[in-house]
PDB file of N, CA and C in Angstrom:
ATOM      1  N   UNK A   1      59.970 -15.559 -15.424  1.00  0.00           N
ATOM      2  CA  UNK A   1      60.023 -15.654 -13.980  1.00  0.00           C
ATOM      3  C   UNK A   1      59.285 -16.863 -13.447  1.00  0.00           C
ATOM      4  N   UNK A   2      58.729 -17.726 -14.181  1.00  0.00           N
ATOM      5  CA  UNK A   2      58.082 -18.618 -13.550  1.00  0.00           C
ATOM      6  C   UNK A   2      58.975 -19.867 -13.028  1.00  0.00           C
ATOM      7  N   UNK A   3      60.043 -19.394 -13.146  1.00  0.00           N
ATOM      8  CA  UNK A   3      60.773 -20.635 -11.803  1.00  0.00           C
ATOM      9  C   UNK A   3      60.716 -20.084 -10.710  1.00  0.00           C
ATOM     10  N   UNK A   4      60.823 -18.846 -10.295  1.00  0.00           N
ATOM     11  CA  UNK A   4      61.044 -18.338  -9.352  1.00  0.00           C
ATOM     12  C   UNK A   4      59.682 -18.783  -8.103  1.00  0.00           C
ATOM     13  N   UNK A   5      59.802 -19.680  -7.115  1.00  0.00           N
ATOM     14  CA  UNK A   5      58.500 -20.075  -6.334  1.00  0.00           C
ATOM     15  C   UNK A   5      57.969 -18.798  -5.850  1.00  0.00           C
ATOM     16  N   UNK A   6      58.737 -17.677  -5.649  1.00  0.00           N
ATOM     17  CA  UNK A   6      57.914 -16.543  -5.211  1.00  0.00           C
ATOM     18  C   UNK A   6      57.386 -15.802  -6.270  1.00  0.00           C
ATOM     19  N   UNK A   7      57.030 -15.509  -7.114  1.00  0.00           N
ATOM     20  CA  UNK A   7      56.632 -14.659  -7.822  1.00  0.00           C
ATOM     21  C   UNK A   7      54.841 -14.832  -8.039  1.00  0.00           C
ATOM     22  N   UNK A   8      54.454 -13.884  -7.534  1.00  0.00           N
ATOM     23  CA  UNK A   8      52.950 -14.536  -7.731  1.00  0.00           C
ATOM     24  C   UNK A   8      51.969 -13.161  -8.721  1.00  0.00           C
ATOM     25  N   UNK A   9      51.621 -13.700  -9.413  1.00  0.00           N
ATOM     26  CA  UNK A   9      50.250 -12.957 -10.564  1.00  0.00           C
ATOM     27  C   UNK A   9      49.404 -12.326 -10.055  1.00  0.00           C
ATOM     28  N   UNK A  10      49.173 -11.116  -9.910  1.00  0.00           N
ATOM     29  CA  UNK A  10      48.195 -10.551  -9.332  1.00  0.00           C
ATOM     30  C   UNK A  10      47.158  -9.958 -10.147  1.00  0.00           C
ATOM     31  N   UNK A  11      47.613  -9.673 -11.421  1.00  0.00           N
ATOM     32  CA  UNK A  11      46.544  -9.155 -12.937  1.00  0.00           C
ATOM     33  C   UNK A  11      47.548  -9.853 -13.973  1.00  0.00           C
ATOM     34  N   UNK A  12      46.029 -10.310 -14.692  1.00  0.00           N
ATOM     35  CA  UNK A  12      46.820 -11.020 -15.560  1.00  0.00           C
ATOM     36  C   UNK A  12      46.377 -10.509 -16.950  1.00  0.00           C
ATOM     37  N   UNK A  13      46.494  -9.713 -17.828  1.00  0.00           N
ATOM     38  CA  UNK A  13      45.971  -9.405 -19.291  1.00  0.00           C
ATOM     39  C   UNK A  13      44.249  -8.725 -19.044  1.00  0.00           C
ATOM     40  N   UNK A  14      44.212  -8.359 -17.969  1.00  0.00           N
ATOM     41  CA  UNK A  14      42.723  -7.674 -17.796  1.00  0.00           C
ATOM     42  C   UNK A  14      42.902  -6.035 -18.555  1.00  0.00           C
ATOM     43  N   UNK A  15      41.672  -5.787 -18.359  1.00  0.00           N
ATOM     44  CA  UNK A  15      41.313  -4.421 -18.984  1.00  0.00           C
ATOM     45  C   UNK A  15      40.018  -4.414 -18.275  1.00  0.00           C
ATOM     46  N   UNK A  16      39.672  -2.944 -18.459  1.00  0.00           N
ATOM     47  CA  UNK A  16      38.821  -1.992 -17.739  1.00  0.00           C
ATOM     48  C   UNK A  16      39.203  -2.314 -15.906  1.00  0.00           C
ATOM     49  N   UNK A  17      38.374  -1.437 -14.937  1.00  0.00           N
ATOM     50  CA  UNK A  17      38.838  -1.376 -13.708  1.00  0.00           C
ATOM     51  C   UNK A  17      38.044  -2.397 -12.728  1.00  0.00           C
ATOM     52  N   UNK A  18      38.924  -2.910 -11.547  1.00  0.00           N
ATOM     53  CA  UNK A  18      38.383  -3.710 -11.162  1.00  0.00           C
ATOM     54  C   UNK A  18      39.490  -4.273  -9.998  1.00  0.00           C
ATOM     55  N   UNK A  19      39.025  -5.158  -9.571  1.00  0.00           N
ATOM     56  CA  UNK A  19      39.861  -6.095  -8.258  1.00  0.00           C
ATOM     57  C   UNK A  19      40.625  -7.397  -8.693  1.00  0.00           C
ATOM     58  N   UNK A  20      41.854  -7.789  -8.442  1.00  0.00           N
ATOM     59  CA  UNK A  20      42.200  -8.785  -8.812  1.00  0.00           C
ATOM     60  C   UNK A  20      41.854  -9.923  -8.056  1.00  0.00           C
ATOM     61  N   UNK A  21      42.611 -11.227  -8.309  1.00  0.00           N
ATOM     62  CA  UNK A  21      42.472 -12.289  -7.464  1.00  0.00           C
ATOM     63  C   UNK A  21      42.805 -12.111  -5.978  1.00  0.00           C
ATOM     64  N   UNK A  22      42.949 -12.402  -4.768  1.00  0.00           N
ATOM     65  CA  UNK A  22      43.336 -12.632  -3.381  1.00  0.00           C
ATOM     66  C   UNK A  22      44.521 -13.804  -3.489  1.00  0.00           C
ATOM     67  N   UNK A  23      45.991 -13.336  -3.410  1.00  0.00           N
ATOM     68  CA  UNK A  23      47.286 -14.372  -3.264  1.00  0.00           C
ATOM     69  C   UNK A  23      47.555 -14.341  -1.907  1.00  0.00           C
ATOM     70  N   UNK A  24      48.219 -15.572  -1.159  1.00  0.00           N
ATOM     71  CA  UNK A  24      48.605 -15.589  -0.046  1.00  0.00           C
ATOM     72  C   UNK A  24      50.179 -14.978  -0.218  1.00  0.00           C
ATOM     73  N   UNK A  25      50.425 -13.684   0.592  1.00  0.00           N
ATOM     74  CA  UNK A  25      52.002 -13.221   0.320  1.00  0.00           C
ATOM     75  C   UNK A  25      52.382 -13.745   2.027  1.00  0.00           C
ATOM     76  N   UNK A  26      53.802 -14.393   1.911  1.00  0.00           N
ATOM     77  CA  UNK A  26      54.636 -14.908   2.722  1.00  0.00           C
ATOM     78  C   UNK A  26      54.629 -13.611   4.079  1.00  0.00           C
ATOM     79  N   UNK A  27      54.735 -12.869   3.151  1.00  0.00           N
ATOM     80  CA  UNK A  27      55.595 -11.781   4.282  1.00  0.00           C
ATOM     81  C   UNK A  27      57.317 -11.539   4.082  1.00  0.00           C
ATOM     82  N   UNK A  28      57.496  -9.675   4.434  1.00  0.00           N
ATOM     83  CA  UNK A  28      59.017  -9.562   3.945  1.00  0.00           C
ATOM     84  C   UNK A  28      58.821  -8.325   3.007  1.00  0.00           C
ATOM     85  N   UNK A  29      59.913  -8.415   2.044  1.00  0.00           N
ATOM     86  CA  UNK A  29      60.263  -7.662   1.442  1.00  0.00           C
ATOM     87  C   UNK A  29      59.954  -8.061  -0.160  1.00  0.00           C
ATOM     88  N   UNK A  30      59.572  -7.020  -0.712  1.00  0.00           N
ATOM     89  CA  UNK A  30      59.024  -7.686  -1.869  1.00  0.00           C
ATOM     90  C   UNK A  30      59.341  -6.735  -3.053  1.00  0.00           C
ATOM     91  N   UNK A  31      58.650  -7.175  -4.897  1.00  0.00           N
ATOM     92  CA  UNK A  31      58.623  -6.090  -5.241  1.00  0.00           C
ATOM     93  C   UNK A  31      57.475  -6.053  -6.145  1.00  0.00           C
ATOM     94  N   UNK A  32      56.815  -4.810  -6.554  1.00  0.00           N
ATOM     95  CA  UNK A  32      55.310  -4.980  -7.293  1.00  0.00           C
ATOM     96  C   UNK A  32      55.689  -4.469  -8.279  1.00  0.00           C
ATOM     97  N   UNK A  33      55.186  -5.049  -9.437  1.00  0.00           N
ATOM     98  CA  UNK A  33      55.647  -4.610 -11.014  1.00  0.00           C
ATOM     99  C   UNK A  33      53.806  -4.996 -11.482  1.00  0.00           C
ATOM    100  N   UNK A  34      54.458  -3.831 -12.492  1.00  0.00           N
ATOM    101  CA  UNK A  34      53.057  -3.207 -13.460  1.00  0.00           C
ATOM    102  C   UNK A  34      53.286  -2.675 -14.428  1.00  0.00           C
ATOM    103  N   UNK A  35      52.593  -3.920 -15.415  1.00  0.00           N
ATOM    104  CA  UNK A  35      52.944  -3.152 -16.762  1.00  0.00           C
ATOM    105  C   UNK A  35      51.535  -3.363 -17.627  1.00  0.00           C
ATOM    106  N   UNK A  36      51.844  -2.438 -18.769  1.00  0.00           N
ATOM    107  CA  UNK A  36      50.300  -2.934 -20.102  1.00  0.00           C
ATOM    108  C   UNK A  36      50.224  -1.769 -20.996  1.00  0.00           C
ATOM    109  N   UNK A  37      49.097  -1.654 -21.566  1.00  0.00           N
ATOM    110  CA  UNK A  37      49.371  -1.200 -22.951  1.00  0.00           C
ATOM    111  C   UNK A  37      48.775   0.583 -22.623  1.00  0.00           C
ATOM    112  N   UNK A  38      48.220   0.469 -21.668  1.00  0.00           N
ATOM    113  CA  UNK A  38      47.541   1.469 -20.770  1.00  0.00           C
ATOM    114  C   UNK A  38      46.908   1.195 -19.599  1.00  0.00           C
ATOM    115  N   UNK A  39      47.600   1.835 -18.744  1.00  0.00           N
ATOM    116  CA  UNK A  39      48.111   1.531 -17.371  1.00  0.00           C
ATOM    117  C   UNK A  39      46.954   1.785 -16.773  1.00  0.00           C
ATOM    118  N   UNK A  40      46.858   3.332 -16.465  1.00  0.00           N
ATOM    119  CA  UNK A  40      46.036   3.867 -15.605  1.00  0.00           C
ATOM    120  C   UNK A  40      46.526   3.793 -14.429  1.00  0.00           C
ATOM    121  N   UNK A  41      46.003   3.389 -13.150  1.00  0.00           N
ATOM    122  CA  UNK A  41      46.310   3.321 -11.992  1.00  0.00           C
ATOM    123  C   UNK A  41      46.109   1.945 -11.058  1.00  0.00           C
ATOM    124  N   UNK A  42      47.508   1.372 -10.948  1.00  0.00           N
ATOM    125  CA  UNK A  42      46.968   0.204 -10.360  1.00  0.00           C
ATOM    126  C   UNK A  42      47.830   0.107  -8.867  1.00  0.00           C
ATOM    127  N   UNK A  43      47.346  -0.344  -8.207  1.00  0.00           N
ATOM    128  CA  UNK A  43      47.779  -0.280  -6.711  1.00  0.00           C
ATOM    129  C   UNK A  43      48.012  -2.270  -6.381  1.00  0.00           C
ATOM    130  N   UNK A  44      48.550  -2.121  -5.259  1.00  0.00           N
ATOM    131  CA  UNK A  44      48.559  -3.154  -3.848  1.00  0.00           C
ATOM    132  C   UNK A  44      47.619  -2.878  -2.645  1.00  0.00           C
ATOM    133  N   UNK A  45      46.965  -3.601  -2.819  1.00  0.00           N
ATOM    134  CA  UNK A  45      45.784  -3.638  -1.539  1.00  0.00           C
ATOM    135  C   UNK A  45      46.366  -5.146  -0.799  1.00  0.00           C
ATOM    136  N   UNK A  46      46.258  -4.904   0.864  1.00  0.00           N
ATOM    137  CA  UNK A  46      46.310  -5.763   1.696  1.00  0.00           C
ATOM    138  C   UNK A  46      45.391  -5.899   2.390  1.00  0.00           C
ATOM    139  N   UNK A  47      44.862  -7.635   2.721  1.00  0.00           N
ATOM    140  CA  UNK A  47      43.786  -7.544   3.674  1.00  0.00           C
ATOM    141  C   UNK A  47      44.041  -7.685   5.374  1.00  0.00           C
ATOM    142  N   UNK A  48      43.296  -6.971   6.025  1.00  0.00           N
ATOM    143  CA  UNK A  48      43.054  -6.471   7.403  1.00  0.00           C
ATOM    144  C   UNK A  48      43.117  -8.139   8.086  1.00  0.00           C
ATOM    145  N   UNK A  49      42.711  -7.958   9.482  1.00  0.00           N
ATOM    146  CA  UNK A  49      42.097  -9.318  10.346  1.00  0.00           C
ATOM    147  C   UNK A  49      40.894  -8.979  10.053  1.00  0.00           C
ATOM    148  N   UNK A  50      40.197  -8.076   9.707  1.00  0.00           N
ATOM    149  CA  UNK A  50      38.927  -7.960  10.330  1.00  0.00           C
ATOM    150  C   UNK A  50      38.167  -7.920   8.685  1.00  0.00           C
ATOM    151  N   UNK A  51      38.913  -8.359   7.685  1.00  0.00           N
ATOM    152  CA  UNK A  51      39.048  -8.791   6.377  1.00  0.00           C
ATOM    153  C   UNK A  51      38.393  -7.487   5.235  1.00  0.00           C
ATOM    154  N   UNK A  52      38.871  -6.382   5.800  1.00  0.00           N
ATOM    155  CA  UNK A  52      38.825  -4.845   5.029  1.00  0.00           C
ATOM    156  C   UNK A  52      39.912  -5.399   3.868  1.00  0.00           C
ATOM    157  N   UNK A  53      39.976  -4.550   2.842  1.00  0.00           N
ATOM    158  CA  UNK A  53      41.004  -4.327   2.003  1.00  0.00           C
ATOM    159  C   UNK A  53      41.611  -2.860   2.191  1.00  0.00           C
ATOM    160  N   UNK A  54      42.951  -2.997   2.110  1.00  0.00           N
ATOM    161  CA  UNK A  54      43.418  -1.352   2.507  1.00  0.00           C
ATOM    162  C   UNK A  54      44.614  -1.446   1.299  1.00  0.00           C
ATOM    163  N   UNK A  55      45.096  -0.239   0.707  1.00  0.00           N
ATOM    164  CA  UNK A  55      45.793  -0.053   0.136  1.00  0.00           C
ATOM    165  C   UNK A  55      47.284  -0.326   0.941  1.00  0.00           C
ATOM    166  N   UNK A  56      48.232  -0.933   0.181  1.00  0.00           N
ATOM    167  CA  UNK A  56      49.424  -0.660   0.965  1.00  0.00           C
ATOM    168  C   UNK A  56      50.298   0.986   0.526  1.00  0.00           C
ATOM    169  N   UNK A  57      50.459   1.565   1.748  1.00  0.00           N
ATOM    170  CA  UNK A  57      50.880   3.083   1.395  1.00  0.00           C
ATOM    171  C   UNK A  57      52.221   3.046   0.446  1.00  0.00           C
ATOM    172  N   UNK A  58      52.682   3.776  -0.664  1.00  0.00           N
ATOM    173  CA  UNK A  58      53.574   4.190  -1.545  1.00  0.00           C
ATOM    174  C   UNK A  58      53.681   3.074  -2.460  1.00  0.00           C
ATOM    175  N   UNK A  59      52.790   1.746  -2.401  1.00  0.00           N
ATOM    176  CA  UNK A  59      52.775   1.287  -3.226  1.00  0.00           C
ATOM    177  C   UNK A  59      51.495   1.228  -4.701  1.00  0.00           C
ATOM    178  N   UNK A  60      51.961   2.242  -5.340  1.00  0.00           N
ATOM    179  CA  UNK A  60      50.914   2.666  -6.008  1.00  0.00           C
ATOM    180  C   UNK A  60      52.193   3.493  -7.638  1.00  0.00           C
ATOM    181  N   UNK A  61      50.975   2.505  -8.702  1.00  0.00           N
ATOM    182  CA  UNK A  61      51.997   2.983 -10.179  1.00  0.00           C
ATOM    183  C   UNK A  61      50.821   3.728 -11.072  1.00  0.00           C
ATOM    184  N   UNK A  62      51.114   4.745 -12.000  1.00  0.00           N
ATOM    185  CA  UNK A  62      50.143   5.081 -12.612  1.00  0.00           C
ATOM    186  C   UNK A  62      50.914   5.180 -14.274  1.00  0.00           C
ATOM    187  N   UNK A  63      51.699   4.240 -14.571  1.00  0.00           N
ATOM    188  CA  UNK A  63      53.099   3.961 -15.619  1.00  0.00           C
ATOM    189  C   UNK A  63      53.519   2.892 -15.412  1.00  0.00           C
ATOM    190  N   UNK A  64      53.917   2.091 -16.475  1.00  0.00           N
ATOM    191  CA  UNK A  64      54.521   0.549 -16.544  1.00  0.00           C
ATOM    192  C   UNK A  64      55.837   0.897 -15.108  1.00  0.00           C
ATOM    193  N   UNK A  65      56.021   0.104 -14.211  1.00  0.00           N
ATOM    194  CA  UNK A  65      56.892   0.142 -13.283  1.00  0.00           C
ATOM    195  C   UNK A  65      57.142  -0.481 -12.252  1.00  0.00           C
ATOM    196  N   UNK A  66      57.847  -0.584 -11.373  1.00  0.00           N
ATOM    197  CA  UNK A  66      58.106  -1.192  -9.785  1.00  0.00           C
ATOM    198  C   UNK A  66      58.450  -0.480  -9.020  1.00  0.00           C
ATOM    199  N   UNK A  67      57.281  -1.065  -8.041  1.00  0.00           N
ATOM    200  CA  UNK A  67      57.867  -0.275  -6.476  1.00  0.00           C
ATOM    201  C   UNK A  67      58.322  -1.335  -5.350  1.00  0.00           C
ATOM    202  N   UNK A  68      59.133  -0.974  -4.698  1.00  0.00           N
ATOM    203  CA  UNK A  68      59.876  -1.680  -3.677  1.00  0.00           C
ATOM    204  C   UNK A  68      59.113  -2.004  -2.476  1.00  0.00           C
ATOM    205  N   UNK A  69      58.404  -3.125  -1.557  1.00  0.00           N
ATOM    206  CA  UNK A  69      57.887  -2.294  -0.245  1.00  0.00           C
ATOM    207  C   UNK A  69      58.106  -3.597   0.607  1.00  0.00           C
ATOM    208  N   UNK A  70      57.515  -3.433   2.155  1.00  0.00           N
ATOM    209  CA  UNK A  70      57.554  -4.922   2.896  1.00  0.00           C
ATOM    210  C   UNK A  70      56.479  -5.188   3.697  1.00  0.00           C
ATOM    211  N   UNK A  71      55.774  -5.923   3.888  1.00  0.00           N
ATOM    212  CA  UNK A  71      54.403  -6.260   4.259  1.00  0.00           C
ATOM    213  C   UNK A  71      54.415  -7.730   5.180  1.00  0.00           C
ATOM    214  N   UNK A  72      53.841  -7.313   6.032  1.00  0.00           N
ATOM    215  CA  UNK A  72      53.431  -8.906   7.305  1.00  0.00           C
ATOM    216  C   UNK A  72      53.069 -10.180   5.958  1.00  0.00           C
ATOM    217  N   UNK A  73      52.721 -11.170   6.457  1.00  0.00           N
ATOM    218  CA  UNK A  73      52.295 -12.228   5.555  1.00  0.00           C
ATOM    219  C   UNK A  73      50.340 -11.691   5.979  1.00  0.00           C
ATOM    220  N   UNK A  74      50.089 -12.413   4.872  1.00  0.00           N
ATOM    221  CA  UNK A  74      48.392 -12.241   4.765  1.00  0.00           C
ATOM    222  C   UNK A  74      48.254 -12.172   3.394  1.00  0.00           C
ATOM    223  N   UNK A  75      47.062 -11.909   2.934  1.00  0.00           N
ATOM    224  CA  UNK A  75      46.342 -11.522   1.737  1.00  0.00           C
ATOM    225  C   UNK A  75      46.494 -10.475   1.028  1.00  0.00           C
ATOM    226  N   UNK A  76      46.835 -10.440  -0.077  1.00  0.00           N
ATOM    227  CA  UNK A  76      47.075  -9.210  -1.112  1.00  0.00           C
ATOM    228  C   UNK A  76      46.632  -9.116  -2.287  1.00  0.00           C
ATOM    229  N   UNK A  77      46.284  -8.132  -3.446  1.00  0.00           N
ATOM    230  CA  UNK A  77      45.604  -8.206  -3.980  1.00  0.00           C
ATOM    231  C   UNK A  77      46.065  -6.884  -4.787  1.00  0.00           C
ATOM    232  N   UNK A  78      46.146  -7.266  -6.450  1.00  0.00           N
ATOM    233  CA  UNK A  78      46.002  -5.778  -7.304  1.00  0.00           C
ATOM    234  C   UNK A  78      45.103  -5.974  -7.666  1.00  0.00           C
ATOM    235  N   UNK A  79      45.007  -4.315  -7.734  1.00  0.00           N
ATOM    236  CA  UNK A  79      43.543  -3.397  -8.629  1.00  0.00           C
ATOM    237  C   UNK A  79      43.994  -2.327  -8.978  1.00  0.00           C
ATOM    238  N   UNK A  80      42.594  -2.366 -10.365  1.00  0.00           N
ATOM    239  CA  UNK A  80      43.437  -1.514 -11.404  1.00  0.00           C
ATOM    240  C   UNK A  80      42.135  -0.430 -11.787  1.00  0.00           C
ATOM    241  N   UNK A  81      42.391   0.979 -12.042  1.00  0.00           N
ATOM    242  CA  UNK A  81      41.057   1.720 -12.465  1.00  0.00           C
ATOM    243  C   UNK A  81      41.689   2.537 -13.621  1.00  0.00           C
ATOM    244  N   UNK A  82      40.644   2.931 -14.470  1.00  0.00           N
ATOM    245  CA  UNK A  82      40.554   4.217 -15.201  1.00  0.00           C
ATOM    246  C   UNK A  82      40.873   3.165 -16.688  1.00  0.00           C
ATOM    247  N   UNK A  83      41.112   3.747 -17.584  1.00  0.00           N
ATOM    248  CA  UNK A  83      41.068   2.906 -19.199  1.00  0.00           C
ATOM    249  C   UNK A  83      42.031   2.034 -19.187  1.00  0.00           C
ATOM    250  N   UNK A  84      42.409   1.366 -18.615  1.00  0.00           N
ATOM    251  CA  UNK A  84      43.494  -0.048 -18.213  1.00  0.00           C
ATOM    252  C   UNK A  84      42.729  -0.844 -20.060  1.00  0.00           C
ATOM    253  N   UNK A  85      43.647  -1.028 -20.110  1.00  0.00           N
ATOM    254  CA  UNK A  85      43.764  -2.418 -21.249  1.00  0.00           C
ATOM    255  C   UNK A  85      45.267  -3.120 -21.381  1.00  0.00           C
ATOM    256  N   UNK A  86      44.940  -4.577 -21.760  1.00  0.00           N
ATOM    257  CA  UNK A  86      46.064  -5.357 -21.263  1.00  0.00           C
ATOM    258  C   UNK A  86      46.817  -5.097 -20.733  1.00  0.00           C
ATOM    259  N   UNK A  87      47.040  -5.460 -18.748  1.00  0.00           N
ATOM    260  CA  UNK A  87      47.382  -4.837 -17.440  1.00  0.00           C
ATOM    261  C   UNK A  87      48.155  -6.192 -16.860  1.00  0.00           C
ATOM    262  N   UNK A  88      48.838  -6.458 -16.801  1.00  0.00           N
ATOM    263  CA  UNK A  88      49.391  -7.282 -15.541  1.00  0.00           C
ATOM    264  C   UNK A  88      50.161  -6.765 -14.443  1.00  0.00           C
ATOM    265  N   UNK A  89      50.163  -7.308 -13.309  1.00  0.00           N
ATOM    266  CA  UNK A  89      50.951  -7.012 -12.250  1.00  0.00           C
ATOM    267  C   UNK A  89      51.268  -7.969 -11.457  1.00  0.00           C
ATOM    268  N   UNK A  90      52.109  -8.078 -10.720  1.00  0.00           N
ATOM    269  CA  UNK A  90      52.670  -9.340  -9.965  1.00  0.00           C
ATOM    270  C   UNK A  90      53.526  -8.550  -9.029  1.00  0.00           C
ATOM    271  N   UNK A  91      53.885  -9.340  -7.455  1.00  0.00           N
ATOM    272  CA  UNK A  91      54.606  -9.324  -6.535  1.00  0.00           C
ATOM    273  C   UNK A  91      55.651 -10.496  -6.447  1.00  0.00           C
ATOM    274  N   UNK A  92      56.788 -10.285  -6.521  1.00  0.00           N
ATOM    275  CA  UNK A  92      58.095 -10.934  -6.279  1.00  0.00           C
ATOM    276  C   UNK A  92      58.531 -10.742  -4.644  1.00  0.00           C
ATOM    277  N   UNK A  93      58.712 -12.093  -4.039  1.00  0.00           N
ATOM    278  CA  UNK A  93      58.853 -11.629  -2.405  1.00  0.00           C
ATOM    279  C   UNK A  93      60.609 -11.951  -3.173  1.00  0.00           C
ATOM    280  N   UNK A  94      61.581 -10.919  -1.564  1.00  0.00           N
ATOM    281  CA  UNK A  94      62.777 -10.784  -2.229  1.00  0.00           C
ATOM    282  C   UNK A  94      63.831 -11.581  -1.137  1.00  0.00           C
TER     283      UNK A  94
END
């Protein structure tokens, strides 16, 4: 996927739990994929104006997978908890 200009890395080969990097997402329609060798629980967090982190609602995997969702432009961010080892996740705007 790395031609694709939208596709952006949000975990990259991490393990144990924790916060990912902060990507600038466009805004729109998108899709979040999550995969690794043990998952655990990794979500989409978006940041606020008032620069909170909030989960984005139904976007949440606890199994290699994708969820569909659409979000304003701003700051986004995966995180991952519980025995995660080699974890990536990424957002594709669509």
């Amino acid at each position: 996927m790395s031609i694709n200009s939208e596709f952006l890395t949000l975990l990259d080969n991490v393990a144990g739990a924790g916060n990912g990097s902060a990507v600038t997402w466009k805004g729109g329609k998108g899709s979040f994929y999550a995969e690794g060798t043990v998952i655990g629980t990794v979500l989409l967090q978006a940041q606020t104006d008032q620069g909170t982190w909030v989960p984005v609602a139904g976007v949440t995997l606890d199994d290699n997978g994708v969820v569909f969702f659409e979000l304003a432009p701003g700051l986004v961010r995966g995180v991952h908890s519980g025995a995660n080892t080699a974890v990536f996740a990424s957002v594709v705007r669509l």
